[in-house]
Protein backbone atom coordinates (compact mmCIF):
# COMPACT_ATOMS: atom_id res chain seq x y z
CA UNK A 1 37.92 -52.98 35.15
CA UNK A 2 36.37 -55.66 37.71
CA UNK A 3 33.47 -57.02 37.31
CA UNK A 4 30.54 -57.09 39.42
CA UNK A 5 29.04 -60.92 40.24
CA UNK A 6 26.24 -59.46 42.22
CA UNK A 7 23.21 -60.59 39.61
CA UNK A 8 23.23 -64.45 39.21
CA UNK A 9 20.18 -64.46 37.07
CA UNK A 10 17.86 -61.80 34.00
CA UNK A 11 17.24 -58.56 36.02
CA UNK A 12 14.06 -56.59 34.94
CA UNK A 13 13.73 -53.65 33.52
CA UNK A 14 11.52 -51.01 31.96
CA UNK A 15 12.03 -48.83 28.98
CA UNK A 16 10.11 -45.78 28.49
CA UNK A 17 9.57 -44.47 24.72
CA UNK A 18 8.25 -41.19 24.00
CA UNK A 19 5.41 -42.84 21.48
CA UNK A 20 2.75 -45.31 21.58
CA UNK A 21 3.99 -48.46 20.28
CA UNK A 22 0.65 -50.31 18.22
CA UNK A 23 0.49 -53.93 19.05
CA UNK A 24 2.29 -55.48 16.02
CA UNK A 25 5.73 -53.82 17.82
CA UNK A 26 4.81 -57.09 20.73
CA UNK A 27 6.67 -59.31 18.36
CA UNK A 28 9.47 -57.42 18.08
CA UNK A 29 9.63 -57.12 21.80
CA UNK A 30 8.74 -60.69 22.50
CA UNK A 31 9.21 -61.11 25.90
CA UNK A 32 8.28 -57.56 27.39
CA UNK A 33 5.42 -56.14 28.35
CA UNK A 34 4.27 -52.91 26.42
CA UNK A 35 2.06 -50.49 28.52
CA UNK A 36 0.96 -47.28 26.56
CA UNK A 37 1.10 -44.55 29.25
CA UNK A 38 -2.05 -41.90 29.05
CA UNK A 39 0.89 -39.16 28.46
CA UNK A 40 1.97 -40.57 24.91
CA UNK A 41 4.90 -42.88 26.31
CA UNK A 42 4.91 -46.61 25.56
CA UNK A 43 6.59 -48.62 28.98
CA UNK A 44 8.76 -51.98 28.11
CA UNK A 45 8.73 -54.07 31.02
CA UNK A 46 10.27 -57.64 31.59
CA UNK A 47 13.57 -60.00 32.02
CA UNK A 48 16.42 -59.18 30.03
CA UNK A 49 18.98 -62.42 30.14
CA UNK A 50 22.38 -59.97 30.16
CA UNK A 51 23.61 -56.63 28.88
CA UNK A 52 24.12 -57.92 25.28
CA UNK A 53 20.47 -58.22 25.14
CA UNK A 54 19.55 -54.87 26.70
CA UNK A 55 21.93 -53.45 23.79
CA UNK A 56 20.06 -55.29 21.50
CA UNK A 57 16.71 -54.04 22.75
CA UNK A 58 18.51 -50.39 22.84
CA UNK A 59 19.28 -51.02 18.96
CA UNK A 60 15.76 -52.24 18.25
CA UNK A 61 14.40 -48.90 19.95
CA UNK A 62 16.78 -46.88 17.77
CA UNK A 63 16.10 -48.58 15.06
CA UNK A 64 12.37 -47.95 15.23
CA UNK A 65 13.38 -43.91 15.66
CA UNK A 66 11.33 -43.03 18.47
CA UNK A 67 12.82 -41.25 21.59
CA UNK A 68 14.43 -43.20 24.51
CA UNK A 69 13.17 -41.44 27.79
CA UNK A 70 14.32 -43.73 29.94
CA UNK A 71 15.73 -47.41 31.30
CA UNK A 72 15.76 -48.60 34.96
CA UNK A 73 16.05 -52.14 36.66
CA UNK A 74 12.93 -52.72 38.44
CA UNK A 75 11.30 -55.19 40.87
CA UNK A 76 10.20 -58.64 39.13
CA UNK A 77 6.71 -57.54 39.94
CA UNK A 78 6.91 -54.21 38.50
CA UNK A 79 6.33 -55.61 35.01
CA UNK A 80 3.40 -54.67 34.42
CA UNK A 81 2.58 -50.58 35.35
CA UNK A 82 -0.79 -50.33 36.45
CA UNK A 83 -0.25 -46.20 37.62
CA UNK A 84 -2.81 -43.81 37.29
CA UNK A 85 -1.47 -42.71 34.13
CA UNK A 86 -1.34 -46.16 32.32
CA UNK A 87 -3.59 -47.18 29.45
CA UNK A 88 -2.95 -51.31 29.14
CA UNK A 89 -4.25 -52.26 26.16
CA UNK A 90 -3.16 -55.81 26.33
């Protein structure tokens, strides 16, 4: 299998979660962002160093036993989503 040297550095990414996450999940998820969506979902947005910690956020997610709806690599600047359906309570 080759592998791909096309990201140097953390890519971002979001994590959608069929739940709203309260705020004492933040320290668990120390250095994303947590958006509660006005449809029920919780977003996770932020760097993630390499794939062994996206597993390891993937595990954490599990763990907690809520429903995975989605993952994508977003724009630096897309951290944060300020959509018409988001609630930010940070």
């Amino acid at each position: 299998m080759a592998h791909s040297s096309r990201r140097q550095g953390p890519a971002c990414y979001r994590l959608r979660v069929e739940a709203h996450l309260d705020d004492h999940w933040s320290a668990s998820f120390s250095d994303l962002t947590l958006t509660r969506g006005s449809d029920g979902t919780t977003s996770l947005s932020g760097p993630v160093s390499d794939q062994a910690e996206l597993h390891g956020l993937l595990m954490k997610i599990r763990d907690l036993g809520v429903t995975l709806i989605s993952v994508a690599v977003i724009d630096p600047s897309q951290t944060v989503d300020h959509g018409p359906d988001s609630v930010d309570d940070q």
